[in-house]
ModelCIF file with pLDDT and N, C-alpha, C, O atoms, coordinates in Angstrom:
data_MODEL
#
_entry.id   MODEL 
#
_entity.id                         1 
_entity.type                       polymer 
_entity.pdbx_number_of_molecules   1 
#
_entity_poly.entity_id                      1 
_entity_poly.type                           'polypeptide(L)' 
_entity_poly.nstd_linkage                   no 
_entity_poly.nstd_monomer                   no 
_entity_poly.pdbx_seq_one_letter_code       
;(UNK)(UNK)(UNK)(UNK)(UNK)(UNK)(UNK)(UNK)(UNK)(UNK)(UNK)(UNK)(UNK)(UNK)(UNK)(UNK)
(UNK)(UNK)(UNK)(UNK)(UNK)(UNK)(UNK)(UNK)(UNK)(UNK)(UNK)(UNK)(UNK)(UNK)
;
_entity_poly.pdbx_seq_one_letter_code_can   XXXXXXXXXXXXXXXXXXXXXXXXXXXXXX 
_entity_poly.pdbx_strand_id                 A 
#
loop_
_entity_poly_seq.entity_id 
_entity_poly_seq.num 
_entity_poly_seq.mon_id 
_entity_poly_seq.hetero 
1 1  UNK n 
1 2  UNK n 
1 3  UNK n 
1 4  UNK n 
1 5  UNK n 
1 6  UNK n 
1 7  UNK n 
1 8  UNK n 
1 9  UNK n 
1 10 UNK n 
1 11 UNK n 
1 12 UNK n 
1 13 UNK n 
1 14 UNK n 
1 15 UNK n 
1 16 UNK n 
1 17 UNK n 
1 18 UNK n 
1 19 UNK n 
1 20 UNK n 
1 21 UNK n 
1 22 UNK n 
1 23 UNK n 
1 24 UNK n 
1 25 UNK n 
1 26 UNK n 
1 27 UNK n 
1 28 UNK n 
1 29 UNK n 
1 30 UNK n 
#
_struct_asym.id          A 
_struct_asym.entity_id   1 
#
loop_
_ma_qa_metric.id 
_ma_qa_metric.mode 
_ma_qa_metric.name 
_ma_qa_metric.software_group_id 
_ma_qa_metric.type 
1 global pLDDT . pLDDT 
2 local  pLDDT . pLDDT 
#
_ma_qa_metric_global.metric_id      1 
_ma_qa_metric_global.metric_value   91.03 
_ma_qa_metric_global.model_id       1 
_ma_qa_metric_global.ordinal_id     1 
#
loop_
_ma_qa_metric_local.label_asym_id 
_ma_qa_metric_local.label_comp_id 
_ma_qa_metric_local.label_seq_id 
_ma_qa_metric_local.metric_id 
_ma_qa_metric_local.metric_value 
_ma_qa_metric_local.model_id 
_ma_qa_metric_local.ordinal_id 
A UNK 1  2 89.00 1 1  
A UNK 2  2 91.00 1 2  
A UNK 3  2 93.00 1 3  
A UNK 4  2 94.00 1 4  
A UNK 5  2 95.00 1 5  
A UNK 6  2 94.00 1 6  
A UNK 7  2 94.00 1 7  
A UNK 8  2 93.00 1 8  
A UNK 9  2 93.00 1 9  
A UNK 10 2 93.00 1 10 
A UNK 11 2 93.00 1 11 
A UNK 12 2 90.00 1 12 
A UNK 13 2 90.00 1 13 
A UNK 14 2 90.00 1 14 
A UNK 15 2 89.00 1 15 
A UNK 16 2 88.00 1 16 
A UNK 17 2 85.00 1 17 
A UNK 18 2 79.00 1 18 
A UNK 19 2 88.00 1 19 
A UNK 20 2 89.00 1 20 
A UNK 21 2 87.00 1 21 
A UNK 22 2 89.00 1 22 
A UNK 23 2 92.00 1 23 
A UNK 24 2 91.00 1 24 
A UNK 25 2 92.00 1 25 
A UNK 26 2 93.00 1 26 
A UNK 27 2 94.00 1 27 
A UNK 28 2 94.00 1 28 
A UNK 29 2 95.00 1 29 
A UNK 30 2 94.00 1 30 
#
loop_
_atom_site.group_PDB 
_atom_site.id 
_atom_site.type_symbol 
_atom_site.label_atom_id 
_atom_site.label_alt_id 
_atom_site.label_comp_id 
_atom_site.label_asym_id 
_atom_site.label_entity_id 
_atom_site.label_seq_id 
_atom_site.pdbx_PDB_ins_code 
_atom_site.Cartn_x 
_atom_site.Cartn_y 
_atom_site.Cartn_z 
_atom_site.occupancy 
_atom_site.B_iso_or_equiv 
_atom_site.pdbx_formal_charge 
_atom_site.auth_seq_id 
_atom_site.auth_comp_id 
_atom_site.auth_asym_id 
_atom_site.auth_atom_id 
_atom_site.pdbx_PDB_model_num 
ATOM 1   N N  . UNK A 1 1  ? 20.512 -31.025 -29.589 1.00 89.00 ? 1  UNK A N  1 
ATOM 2   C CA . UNK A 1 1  ? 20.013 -31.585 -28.328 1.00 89.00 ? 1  UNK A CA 1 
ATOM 3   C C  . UNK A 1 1  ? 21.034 -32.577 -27.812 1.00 89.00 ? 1  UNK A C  1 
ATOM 4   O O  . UNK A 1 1  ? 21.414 -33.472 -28.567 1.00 89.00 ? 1  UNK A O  1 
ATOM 5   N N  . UNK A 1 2  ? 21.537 -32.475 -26.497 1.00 91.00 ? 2  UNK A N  1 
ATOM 6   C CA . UNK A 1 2  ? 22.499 -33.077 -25.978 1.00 91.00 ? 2  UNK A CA 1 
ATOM 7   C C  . UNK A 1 2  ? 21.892 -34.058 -25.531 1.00 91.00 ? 2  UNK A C  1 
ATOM 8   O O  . UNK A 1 2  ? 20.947 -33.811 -24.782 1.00 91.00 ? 2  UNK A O  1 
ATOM 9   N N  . UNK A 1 3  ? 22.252 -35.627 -25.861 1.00 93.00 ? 3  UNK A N  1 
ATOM 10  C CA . UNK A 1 3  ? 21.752 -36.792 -25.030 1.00 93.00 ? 3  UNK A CA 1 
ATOM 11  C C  . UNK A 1 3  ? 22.083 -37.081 -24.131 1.00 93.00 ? 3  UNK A C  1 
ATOM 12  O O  . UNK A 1 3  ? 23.242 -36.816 -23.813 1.00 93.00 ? 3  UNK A O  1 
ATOM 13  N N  . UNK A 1 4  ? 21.206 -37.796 -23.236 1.00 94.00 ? 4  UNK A N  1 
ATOM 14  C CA . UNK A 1 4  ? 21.409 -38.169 -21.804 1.00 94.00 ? 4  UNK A CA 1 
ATOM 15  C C  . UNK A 1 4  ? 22.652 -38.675 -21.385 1.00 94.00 ? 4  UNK A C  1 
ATOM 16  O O  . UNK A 1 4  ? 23.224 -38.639 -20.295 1.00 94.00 ? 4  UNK A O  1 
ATOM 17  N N  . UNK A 1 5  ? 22.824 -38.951 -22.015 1.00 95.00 ? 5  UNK A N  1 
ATOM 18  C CA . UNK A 1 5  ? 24.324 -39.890 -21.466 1.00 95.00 ? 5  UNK A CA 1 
ATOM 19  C C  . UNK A 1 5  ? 24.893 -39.288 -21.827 1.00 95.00 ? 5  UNK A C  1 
ATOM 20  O O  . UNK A 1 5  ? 25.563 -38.915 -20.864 1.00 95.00 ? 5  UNK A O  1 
ATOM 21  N N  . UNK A 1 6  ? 25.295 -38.677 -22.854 1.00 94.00 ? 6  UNK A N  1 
ATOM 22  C CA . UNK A 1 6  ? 26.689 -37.290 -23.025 1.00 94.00 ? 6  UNK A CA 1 
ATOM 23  C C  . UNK A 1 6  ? 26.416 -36.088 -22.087 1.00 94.00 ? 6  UNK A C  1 
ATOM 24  O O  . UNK A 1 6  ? 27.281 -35.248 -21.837 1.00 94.00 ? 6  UNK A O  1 
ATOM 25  N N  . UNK A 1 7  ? 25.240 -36.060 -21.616 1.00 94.00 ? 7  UNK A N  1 
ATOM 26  C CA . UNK A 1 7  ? 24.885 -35.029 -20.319 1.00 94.00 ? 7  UNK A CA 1 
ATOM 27  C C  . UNK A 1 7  ? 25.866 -35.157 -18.912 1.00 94.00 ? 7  UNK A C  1 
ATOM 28  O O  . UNK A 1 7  ? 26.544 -34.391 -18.227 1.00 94.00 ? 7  UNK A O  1 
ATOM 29  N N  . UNK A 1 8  ? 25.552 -36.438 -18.921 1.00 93.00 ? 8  UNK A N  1 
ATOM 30  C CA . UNK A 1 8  ? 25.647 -37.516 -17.604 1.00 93.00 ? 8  UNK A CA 1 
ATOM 31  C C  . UNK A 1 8  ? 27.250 -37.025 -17.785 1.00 93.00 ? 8  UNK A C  1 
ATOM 32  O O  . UNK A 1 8  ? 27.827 -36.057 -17.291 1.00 93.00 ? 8  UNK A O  1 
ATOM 33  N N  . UNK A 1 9  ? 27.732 -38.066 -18.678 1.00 93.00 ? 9  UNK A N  1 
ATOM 34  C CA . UNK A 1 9  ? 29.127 -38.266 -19.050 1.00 93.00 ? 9  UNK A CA 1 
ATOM 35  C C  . UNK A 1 9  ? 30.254 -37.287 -18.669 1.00 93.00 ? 9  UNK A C  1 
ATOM 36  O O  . UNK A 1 9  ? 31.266 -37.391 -17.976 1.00 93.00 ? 9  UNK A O  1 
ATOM 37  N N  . UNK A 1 10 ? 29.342 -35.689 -19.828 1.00 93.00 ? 10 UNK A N  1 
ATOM 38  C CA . UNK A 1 10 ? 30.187 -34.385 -19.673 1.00 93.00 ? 10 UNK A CA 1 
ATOM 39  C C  . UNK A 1 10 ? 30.540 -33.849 -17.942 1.00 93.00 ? 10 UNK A C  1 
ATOM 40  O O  . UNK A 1 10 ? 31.482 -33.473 -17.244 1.00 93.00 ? 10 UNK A O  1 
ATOM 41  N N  . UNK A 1 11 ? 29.202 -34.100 -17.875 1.00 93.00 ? 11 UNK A N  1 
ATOM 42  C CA . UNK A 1 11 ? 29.080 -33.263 -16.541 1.00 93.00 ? 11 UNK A CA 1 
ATOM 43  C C  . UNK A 1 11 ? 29.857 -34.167 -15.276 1.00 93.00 ? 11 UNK A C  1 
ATOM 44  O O  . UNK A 1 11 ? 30.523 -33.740 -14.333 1.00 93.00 ? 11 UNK A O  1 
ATOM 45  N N  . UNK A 1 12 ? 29.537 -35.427 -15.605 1.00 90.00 ? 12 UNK A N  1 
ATOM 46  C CA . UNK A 1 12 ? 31.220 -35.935 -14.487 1.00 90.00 ? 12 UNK A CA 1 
ATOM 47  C C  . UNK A 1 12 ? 32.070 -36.129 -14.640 1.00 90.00 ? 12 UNK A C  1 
ATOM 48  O O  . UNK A 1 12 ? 32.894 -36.334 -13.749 1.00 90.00 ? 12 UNK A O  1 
ATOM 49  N N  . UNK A 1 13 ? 32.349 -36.170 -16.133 1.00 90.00 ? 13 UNK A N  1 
ATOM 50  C CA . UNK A 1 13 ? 34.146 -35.509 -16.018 1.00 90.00 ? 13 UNK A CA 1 
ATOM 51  C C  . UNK A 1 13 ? 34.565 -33.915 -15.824 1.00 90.00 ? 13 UNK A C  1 
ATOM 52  O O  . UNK A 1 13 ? 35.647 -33.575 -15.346 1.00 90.00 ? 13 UNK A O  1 
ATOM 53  N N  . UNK A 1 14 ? 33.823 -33.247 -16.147 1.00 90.00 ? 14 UNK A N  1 
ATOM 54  C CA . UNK A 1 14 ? 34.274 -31.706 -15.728 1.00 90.00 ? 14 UNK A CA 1 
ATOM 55  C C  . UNK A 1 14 ? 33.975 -31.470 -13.809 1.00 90.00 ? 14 UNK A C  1 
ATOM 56  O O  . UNK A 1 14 ? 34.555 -30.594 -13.167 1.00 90.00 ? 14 UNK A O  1 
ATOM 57  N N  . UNK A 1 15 ? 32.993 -32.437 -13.209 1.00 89.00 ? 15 UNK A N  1 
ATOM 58  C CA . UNK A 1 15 ? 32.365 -31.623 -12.074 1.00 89.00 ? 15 UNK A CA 1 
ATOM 59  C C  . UNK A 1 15 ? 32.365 -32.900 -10.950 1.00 89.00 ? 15 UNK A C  1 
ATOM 60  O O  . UNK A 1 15 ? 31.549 -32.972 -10.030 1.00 89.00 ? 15 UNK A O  1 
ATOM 61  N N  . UNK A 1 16 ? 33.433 -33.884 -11.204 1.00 88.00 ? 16 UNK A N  1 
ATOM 62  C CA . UNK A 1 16 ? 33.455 -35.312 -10.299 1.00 88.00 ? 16 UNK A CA 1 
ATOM 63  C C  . UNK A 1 16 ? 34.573 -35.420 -10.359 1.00 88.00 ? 16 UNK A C  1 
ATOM 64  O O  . UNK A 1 16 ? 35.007 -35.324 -11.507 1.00 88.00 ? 16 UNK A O  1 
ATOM 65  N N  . UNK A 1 17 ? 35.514 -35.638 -9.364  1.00 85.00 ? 17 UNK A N  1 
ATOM 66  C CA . UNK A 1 17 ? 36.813 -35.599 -9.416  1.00 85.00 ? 17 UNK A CA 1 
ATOM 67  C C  . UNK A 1 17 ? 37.133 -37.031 -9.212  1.00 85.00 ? 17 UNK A C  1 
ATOM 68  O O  . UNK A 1 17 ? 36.448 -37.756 -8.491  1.00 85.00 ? 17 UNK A O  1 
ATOM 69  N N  . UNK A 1 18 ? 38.324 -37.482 -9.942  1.00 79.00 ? 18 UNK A N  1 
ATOM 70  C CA . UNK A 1 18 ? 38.690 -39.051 -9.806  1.00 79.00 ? 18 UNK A CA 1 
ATOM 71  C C  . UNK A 1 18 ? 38.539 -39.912 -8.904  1.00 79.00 ? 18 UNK A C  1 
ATOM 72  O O  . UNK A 1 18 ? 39.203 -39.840 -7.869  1.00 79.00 ? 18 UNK A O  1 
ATOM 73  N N  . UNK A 1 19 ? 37.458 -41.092 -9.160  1.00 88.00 ? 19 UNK A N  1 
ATOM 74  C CA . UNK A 1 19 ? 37.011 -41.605 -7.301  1.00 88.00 ? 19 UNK A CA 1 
ATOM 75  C C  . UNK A 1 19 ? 36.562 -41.375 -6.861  1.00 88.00 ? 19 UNK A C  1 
ATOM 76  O O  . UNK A 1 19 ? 36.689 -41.890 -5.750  1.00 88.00 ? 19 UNK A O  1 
ATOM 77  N N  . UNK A 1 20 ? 35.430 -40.344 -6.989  1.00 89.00 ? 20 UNK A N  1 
ATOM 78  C CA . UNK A 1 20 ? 34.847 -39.673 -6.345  1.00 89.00 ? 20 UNK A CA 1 
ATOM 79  C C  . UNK A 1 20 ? 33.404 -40.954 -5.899  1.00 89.00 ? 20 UNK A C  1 
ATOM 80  O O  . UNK A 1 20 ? 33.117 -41.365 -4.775  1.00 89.00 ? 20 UNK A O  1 
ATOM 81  N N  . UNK A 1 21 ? 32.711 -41.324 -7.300  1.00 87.00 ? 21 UNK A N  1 
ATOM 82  C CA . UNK A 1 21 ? 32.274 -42.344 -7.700  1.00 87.00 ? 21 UNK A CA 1 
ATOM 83  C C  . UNK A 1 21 ? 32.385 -43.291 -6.722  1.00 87.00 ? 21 UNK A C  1 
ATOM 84  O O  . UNK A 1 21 ? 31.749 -43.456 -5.681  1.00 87.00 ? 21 UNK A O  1 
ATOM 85  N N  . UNK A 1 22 ? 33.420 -43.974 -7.289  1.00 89.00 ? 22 UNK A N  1 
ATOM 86  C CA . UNK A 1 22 ? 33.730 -45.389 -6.442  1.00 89.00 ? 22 UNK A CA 1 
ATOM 87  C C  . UNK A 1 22 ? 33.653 -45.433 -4.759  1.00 89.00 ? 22 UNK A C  1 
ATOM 88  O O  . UNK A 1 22 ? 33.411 -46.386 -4.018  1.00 89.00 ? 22 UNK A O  1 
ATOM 89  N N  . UNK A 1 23 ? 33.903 -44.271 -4.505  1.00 92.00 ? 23 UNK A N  1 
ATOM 90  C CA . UNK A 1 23 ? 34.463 -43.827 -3.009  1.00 92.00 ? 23 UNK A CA 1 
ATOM 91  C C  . UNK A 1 23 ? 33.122 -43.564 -2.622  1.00 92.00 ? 23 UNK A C  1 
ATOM 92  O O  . UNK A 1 23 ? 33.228 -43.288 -1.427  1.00 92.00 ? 23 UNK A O  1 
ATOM 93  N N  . UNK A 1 24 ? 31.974 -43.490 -2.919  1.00 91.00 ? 24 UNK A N  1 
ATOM 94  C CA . UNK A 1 24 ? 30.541 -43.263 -2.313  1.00 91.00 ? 24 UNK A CA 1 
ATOM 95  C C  . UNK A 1 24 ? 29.905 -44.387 -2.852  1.00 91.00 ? 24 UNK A C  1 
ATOM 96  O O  . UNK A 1 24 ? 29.001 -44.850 -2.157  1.00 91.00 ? 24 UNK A O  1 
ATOM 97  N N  . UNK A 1 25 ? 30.166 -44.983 -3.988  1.00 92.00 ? 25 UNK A N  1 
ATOM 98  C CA . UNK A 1 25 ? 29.718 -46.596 -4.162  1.00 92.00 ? 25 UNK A CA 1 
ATOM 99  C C  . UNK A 1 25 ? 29.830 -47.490 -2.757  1.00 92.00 ? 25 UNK A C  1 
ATOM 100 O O  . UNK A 1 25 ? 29.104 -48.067 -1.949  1.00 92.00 ? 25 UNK A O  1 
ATOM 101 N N  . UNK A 1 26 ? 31.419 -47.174 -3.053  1.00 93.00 ? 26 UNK A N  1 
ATOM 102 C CA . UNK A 1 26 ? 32.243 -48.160 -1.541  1.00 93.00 ? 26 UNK A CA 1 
ATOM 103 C C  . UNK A 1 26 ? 30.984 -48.158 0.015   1.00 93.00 ? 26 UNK A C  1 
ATOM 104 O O  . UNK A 1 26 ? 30.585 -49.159 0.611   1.00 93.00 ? 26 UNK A O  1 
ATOM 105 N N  . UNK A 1 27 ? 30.652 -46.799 0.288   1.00 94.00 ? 27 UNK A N  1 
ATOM 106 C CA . UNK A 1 27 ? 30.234 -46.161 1.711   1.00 94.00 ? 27 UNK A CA 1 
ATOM 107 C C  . UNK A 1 27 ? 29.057 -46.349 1.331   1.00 94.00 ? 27 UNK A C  1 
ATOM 108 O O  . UNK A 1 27 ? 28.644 -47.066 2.243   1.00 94.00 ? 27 UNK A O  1 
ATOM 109 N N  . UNK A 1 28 ? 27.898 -46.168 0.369   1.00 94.00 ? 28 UNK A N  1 
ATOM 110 C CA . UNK A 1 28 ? 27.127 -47.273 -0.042  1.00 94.00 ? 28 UNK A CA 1 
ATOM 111 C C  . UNK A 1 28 ? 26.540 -48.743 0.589   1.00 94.00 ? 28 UNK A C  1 
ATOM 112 O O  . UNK A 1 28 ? 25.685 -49.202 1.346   1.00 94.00 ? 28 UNK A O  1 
ATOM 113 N N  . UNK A 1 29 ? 27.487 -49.064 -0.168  1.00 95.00 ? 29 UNK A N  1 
ATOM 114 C CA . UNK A 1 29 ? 27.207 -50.729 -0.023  1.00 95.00 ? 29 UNK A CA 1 
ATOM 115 C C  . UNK A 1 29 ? 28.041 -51.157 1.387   1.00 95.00 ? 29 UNK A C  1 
ATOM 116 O O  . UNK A 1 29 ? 28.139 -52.350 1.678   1.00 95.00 ? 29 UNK A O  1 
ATOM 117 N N  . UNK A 1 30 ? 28.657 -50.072 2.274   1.00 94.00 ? 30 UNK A N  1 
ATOM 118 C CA . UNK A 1 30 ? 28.953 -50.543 3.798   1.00 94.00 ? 30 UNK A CA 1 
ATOM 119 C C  . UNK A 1 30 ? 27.629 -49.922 4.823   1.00 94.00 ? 30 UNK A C  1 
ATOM 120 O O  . UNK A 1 30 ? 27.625 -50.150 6.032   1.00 94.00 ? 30 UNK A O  1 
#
C-alpha cells in the first residue's frame, strides 16, 4: 500500500514540471 505522501510526492515529480507549483502558488496569492 502506497502512502499518501509517496502518492503525492511520486506523482509530482513524474507529472509537474519544475515550477509549476510555485508559479500557481505565486497567481494564487495575487
Amino acid at each position: 500500500r502506497v502512502p499518501w505522501a509517496d502518492f503525492r510526492t511520486a506523482f509530482r515529480v513524474h507529472h509537474i514540471l519544475d515550477g509549476v507549483i510555485e508559479m500557481k502558488l505565486e497567481q494564487f496569492l495575487k
